[in-house]
PDB file of N, CA and C in Angstrom:
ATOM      1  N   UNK A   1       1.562-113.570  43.405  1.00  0.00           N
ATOM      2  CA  UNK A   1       0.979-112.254  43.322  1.00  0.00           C
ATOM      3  C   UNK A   1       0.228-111.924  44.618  1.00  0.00           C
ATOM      4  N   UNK A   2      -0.332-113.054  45.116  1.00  0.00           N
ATOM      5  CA  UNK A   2      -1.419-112.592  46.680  1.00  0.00           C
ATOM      6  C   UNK A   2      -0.006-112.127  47.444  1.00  0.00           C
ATOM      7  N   UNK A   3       0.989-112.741  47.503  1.00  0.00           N
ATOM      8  CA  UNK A   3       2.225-112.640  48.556  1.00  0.00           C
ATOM      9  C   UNK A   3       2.625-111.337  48.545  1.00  0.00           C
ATOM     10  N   UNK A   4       2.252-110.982  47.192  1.00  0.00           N
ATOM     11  CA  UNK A   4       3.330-109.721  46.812  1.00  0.00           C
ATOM     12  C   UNK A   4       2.328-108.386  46.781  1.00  0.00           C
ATOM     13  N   UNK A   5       0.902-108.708  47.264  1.00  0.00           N
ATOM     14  CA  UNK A   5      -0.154-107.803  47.035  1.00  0.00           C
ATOM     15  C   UNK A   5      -0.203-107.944  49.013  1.00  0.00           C
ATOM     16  N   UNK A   6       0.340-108.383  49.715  1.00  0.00           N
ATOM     17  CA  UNK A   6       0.394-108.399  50.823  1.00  0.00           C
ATOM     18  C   UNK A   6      -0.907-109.171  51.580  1.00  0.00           C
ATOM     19  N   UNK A   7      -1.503-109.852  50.891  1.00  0.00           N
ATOM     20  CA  UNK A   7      -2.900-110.275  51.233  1.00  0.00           C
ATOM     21  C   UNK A   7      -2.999-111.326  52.277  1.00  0.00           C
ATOM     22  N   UNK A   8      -1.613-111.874  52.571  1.00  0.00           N
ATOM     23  CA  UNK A   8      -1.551-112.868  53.688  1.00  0.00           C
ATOM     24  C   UNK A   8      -1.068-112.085  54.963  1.00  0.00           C
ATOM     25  N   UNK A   9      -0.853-110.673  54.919  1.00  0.00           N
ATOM     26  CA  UNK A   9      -1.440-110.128  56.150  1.00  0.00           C
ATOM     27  C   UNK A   9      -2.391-110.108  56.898  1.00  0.00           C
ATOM     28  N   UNK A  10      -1.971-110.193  58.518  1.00  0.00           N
ATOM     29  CA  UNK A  10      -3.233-110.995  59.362  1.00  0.00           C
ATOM     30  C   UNK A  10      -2.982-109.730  60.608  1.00  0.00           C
ATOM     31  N   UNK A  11      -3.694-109.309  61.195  1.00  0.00           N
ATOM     32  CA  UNK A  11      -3.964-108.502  62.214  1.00  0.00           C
ATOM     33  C   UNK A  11      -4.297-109.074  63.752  1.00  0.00           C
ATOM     34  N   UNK A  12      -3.565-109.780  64.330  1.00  0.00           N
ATOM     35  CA  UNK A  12      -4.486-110.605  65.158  1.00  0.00           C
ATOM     36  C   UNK A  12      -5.597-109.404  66.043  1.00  0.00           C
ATOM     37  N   UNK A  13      -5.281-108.353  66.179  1.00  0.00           N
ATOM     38  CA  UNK A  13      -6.370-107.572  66.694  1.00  0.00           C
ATOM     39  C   UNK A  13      -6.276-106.253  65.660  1.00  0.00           C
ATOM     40  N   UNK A  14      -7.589-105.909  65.868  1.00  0.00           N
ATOM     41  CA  UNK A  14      -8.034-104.531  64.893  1.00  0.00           C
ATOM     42  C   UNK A  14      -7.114-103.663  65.294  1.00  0.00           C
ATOM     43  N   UNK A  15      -6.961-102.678  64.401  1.00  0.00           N
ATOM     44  CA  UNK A  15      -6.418-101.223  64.945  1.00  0.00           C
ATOM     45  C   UNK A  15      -7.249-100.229  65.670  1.00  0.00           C
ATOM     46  N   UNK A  16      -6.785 -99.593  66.493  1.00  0.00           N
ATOM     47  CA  UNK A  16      -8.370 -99.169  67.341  1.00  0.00           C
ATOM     48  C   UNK A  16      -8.938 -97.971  66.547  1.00  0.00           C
ATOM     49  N   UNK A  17      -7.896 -97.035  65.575  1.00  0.00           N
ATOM     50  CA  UNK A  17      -8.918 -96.371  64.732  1.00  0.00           C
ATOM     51  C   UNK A  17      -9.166 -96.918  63.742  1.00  0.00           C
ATOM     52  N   UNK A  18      -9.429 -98.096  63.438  1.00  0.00           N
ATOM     53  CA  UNK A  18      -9.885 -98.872  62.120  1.00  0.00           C
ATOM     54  C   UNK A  18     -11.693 -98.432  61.782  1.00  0.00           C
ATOM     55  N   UNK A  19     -12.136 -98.028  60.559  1.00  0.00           N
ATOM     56  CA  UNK A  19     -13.334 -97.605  60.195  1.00  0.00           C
ATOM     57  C   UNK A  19     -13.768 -98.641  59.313  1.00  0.00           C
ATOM     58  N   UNK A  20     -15.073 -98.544  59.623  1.00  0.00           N
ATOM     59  CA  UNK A  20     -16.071 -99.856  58.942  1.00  0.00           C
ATOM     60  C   UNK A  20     -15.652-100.098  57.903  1.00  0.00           C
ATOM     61  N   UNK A  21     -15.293 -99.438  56.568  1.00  0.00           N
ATOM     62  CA  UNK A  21     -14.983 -99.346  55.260  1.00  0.00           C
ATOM     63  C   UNK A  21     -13.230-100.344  55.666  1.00  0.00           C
ATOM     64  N   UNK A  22     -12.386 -99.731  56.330  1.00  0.00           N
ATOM     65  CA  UNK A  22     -11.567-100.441  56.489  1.00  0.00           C
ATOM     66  C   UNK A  22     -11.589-101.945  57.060  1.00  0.00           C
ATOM     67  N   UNK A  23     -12.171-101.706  57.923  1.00  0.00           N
ATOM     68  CA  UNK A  23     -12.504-103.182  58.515  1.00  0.00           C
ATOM     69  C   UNK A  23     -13.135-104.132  57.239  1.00  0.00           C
ATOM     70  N   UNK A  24     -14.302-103.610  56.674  1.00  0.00           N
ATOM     71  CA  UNK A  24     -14.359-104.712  55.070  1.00  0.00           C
ATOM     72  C   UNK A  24     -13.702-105.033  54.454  1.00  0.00           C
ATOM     73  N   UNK A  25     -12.773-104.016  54.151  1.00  0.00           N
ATOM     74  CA  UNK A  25     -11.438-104.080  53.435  1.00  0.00           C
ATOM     75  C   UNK A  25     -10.698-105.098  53.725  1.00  0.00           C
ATOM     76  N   UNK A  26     -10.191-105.312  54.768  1.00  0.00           N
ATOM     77  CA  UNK A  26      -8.912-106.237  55.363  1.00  0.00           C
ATOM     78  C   UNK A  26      -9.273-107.255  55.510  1.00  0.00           C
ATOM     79  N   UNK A  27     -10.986-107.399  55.471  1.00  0.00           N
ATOM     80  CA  UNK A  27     -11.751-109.153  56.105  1.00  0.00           C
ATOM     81  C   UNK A  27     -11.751-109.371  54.714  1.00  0.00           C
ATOM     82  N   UNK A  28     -12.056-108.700  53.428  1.00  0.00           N
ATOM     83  CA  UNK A  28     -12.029-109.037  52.160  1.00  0.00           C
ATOM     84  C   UNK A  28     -10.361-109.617  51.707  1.00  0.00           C
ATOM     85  N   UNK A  29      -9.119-108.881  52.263  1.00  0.00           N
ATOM     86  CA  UNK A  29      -8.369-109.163  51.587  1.00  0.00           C
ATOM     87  C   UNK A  29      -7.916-110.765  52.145  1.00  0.00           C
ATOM     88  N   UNK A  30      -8.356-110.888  53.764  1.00  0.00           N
ATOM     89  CA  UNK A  30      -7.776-111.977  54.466  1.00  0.00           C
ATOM     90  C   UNK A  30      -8.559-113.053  54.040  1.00  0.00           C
ATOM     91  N   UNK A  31      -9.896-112.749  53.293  1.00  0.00           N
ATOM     92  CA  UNK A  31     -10.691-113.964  52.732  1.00  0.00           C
ATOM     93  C   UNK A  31     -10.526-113.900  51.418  1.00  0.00           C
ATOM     94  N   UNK A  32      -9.666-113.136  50.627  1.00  0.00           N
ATOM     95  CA  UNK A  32      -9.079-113.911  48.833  1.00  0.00           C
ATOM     96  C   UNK A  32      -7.949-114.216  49.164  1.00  0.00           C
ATOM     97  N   UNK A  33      -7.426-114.352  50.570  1.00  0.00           N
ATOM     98  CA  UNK A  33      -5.847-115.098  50.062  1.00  0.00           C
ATOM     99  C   UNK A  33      -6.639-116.262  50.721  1.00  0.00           C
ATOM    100  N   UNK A  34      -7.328-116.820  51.815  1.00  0.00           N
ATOM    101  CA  UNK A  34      -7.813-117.915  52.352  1.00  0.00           C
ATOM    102  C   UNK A  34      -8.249-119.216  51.172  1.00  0.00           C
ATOM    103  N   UNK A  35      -9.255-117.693  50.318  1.00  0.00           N
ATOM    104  CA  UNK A  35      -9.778-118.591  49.041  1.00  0.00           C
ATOM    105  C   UNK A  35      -8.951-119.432  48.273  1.00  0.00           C
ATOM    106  N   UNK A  36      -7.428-118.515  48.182  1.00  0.00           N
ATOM    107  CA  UNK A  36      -6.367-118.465  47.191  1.00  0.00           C
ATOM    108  C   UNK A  36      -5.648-119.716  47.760  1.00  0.00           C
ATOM    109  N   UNK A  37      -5.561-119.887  48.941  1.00  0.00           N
ATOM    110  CA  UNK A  37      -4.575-120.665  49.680  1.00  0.00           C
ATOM    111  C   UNK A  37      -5.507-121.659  49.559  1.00  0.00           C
ATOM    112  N   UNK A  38      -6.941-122.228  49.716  1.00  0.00           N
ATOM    113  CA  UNK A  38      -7.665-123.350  49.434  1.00  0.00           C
ATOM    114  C   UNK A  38      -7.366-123.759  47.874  1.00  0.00           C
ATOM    115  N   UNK A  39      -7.259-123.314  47.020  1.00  0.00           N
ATOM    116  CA  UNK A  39      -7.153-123.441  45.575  1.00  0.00           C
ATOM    117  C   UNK A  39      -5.888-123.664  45.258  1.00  0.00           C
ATOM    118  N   UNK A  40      -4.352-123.202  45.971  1.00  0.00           N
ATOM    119  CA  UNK A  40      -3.414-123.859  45.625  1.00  0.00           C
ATOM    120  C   UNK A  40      -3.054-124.762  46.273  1.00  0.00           C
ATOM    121  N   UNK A  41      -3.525-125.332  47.461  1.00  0.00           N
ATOM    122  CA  UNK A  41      -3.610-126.459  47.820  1.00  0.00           C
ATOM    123  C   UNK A  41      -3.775-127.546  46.799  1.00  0.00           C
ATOM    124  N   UNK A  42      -4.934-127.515  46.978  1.00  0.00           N
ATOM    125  CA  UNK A  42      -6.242-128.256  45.873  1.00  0.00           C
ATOM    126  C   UNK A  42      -5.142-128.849  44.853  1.00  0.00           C
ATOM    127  N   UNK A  43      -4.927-127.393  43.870  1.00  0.00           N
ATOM    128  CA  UNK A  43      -4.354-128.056  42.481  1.00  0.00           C
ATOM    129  C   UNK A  43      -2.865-128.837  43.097  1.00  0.00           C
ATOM    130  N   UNK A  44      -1.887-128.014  44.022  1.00  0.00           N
ATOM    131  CA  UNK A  44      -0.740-128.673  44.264  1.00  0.00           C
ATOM    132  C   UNK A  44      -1.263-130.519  44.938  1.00  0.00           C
ATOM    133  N   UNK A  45      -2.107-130.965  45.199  1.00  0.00           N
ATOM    134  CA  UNK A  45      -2.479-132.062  45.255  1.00  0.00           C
ATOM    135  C   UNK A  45      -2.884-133.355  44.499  1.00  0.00           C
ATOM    136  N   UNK A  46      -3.101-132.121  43.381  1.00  0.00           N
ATOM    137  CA  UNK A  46      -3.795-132.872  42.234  1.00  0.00           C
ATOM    138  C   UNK A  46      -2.773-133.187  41.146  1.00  0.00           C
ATOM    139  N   UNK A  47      -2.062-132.511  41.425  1.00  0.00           N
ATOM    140  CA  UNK A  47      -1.278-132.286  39.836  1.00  0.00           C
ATOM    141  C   UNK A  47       0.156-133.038  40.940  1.00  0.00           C
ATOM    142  N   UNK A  48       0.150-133.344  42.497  1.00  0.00           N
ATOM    143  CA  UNK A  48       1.589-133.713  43.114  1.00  0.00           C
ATOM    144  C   UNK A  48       2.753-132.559  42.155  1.00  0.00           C
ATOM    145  N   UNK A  49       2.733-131.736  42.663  1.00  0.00           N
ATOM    146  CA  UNK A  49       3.463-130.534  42.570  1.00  0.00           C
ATOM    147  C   UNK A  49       3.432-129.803  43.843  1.00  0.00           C
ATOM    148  N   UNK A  50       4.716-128.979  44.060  1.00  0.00           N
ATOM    149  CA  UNK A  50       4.651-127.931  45.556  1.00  0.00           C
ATOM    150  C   UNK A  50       3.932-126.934  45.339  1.00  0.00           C
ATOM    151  N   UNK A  51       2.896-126.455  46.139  1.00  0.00           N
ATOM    152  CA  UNK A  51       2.538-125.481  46.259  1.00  0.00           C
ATOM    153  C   UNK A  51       2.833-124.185  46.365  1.00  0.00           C
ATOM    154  N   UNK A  52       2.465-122.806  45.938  1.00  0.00           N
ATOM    155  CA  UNK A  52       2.696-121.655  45.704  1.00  0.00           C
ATOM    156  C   UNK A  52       2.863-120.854  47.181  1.00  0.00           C
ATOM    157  N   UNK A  53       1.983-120.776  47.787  1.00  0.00           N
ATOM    158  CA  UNK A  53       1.077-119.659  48.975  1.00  0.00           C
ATOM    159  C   UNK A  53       1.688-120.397  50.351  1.00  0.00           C
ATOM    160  N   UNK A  54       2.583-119.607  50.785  1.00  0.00           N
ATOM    161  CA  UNK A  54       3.014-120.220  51.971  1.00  0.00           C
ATOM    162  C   UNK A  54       2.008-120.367  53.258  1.00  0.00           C
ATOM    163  N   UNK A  55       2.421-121.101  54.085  1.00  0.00           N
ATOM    164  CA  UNK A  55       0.860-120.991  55.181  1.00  0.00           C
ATOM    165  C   UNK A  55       1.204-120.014  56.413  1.00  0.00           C
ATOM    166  N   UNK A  56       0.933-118.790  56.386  1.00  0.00           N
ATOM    167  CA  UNK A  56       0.904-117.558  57.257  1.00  0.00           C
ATOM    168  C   UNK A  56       0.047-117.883  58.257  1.00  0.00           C
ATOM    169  N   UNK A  57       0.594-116.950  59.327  1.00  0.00           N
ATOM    170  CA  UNK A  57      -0.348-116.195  60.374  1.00  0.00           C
ATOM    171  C   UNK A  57      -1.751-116.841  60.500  1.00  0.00           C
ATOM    172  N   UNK A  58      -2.081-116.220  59.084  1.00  0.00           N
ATOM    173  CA  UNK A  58      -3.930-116.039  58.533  1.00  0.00           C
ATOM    174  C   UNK A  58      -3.989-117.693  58.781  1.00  0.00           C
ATOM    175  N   UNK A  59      -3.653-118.309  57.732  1.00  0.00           N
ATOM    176  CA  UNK A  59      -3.931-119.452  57.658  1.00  0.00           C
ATOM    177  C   UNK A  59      -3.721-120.391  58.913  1.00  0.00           C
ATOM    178  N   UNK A  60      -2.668-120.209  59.629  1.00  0.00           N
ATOM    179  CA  UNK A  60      -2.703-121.066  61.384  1.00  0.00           C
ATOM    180  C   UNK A  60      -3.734-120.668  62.380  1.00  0.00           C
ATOM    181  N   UNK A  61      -4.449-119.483  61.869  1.00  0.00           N
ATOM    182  CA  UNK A  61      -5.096-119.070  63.022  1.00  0.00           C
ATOM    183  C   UNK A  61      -6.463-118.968  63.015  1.00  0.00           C
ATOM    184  N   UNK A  62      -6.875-119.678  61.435  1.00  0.00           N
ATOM    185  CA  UNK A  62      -8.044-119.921  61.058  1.00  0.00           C
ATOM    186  C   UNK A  62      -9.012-120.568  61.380  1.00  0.00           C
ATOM    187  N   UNK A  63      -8.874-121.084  62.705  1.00  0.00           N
ATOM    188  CA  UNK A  63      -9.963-122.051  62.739  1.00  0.00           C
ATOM    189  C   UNK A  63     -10.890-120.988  63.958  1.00  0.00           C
ATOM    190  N   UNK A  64     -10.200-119.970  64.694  1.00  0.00           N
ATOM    191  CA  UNK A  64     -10.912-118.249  64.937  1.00  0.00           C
ATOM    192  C   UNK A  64     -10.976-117.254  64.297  1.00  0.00           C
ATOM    193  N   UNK A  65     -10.670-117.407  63.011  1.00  0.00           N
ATOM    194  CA  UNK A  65     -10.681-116.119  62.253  1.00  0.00           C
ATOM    195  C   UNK A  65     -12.184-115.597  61.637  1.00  0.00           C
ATOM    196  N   UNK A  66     -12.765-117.053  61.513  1.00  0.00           N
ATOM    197  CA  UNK A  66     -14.489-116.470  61.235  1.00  0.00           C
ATOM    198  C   UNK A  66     -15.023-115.501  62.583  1.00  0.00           C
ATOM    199  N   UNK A  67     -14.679-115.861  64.050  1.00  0.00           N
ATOM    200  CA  UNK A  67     -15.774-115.560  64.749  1.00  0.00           C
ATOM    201  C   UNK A  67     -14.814-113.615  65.053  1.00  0.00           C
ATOM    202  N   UNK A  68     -13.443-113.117  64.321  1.00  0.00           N
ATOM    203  CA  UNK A  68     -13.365-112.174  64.707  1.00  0.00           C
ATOM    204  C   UNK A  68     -13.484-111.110  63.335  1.00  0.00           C
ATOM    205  N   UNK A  69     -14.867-111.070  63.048  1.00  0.00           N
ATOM    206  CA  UNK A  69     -15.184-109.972  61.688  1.00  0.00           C
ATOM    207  C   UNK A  69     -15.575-108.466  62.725  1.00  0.00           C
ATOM    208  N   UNK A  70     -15.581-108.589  63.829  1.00  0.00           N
ATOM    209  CA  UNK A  70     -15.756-107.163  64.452  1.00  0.00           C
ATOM    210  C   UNK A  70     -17.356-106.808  64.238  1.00  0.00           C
ATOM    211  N   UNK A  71     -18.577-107.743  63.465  1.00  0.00           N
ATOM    212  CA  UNK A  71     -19.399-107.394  63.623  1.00  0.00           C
ATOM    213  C   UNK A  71     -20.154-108.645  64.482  1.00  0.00           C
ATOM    214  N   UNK A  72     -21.516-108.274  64.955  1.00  0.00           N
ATOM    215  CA  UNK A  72     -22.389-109.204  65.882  1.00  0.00           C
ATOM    216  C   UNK A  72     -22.540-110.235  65.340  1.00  0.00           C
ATOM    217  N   UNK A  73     -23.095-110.538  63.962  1.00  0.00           N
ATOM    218  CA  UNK A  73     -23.130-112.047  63.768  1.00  0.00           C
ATOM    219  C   UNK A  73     -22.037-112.757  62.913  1.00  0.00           C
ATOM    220  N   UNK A  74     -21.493-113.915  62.791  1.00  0.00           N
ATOM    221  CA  UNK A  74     -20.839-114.478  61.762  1.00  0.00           C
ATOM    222  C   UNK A  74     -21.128-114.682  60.669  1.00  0.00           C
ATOM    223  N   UNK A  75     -20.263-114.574  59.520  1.00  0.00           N
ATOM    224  CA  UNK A  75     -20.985-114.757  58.353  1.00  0.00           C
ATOM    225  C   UNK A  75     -20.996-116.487  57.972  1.00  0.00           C
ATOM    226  N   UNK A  76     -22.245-116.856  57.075  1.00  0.00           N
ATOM    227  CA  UNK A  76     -21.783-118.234  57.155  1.00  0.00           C
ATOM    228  C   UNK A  76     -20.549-118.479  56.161  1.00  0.00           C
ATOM    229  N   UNK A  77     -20.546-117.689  55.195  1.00  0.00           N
ATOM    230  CA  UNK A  77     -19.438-117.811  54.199  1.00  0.00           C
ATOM    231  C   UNK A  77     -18.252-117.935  55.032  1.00  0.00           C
ATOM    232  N   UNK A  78     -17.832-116.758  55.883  1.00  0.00           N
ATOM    233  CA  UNK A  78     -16.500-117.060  56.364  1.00  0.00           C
ATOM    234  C   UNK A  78     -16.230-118.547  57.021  1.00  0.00           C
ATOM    235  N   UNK A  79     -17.348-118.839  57.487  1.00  0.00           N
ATOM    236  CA  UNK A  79     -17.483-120.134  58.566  1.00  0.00           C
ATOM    237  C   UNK A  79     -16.819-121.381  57.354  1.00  0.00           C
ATOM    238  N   UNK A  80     -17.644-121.647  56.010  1.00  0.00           N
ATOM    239  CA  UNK A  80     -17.089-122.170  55.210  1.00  0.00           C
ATOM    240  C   UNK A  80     -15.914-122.336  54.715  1.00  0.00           C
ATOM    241  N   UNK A  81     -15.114-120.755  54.487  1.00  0.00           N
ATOM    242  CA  UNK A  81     -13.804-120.679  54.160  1.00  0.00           C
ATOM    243  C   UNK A  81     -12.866-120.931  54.986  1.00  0.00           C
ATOM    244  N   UNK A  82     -13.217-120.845  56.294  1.00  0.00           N
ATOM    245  CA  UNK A  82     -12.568-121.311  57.588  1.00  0.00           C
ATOM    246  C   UNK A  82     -12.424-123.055  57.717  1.00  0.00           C
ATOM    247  N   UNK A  83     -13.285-123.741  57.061  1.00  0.00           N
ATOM    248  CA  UNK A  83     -13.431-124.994  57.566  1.00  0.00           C
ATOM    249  C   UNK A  83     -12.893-125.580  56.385  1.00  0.00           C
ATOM    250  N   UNK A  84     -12.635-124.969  55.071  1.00  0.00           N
ATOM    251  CA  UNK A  84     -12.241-125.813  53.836  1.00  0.00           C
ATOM    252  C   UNK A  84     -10.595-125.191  53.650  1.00  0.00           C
ATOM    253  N   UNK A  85     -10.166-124.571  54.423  1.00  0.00           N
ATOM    254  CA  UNK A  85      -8.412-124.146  55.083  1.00  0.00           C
ATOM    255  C   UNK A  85      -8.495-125.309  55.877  1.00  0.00           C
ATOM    256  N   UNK A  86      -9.124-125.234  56.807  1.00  0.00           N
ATOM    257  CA  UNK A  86      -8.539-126.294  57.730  1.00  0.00           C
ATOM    258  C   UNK A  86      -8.717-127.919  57.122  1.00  0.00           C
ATOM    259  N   UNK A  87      -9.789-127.985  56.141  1.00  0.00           N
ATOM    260  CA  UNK A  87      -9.705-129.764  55.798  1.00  0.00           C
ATOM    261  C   UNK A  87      -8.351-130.026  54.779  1.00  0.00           C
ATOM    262  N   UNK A  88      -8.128-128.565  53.645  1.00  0.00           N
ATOM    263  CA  UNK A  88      -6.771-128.494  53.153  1.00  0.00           C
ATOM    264  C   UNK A  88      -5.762-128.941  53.226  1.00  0.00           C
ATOM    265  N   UNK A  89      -5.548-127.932  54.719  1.00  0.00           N
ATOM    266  CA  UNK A  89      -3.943-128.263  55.540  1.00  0.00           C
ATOM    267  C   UNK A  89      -4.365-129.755  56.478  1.00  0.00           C
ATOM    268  N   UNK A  90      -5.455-130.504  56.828  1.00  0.00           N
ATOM    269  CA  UNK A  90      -5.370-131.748  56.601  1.00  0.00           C
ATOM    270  C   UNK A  90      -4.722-132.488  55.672  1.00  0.00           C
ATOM    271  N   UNK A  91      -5.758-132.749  54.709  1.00  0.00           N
ATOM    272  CA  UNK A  91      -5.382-133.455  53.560  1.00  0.00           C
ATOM    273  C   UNK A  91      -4.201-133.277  52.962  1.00  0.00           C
ATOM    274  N   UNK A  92      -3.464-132.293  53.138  1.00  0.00           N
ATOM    275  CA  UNK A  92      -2.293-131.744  52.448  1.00  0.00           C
ATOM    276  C   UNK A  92      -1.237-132.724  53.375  1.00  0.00           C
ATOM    277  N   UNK A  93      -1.353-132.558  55.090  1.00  0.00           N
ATOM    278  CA  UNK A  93      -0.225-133.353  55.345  1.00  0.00           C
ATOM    279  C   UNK A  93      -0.756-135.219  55.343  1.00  0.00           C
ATOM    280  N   UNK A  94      -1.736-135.901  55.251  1.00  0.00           N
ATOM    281  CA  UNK A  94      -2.266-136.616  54.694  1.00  0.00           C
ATOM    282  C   UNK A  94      -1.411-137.055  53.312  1.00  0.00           C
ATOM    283  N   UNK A  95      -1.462-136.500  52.401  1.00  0.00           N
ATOM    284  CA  UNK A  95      -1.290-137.350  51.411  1.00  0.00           C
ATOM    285  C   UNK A  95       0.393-136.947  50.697  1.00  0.00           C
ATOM    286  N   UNK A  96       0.665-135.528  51.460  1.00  0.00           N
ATOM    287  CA  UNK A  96       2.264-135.698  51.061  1.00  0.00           C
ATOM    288  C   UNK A  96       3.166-136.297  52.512  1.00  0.00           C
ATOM    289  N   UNK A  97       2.588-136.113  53.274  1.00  0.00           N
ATOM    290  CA  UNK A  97       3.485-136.857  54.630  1.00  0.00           C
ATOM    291  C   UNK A  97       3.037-137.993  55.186  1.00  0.00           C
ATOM    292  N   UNK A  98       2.305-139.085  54.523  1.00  0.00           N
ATOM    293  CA  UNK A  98       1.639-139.981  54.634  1.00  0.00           C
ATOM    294  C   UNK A  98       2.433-141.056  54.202  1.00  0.00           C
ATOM    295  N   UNK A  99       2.862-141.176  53.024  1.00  0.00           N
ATOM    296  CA  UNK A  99       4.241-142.160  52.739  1.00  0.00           C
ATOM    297  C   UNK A  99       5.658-142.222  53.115  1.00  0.00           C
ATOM    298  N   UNK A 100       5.334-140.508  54.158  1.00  0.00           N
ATOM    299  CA  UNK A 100       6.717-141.290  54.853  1.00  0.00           C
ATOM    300  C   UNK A 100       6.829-141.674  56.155  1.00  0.00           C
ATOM    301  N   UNK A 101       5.761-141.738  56.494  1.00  0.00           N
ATOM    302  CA  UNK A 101       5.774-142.487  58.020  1.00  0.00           C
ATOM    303  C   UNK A 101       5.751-143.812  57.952  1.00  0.00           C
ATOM    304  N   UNK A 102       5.161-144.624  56.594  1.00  0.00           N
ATOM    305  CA  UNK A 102       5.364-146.271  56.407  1.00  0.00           C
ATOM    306  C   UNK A 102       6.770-146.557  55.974  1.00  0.00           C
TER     307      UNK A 102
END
C-alpha cells in the first residue's frame, strides 16, 4: 500500500515553487515509508520471510536525507529514523547474506 500510495518517492532536490505546507507534506510522506521500511525489515527478519517495501531512492540516500528538511535546524527525530534505516539495511544483509559467504 506505501508503494502504491507513492510514498517511496524521493525528490533529491525541492521543487523551486514548493510551499512550506508542501514541503511538510513530502518530509511527512518520505518519513512513513522510512518508518514503514524500518518495520518491514524488522518483521521480515524475525519471522525469516522476504520482505514487502523495496529499497528506493529514499532509502539509499538516507544517511543525507535528515540534514535536507529545507529548514535551519535538524530534527532529532529524522536523525533517528535515518540511523535505524541504515542499522536495518545492515542487519538485513548480515543475517540473510551471512550464510552464504561460509
Amino acid at each position: 500500500m506505501a508503494v502504491d500510495l507513492r510514498l517511496n518517492r524521493y525528490l533529491r532536490e525541492a521543487p523551486p515553487q514548493e510551499t512550506d505546507i508542501q514541503r511538510l507534506e513530502r518530509r511527512n510522506r518520505e518519513r512513513t515509508y522510512l518508518v514503514f521500511f524500518v518495520h518491514d525489515r524488522a518483521l521480515s527478519m524475525q519471522c525469516n520471510k522476504q520482505w514487502m517495501l523495496p529499497e528506493c531512492d529514499l532509502v539509499r540516500s538516507v544517511e543525507h536525507w535528515h540534514e535536507k528538511s529545507g529548514i535551519n535546524r535538524i530534527r532529532a527525530e529524522d536523525v533517528i529514523v535515518s540511523a535505524l534505516v541504515v542499522l536495518r539495511r545492515i542487519a538485513v544483509r548480515t543475517v540473510f547474506l551471512a550464510p552464504f559467504l561460509y
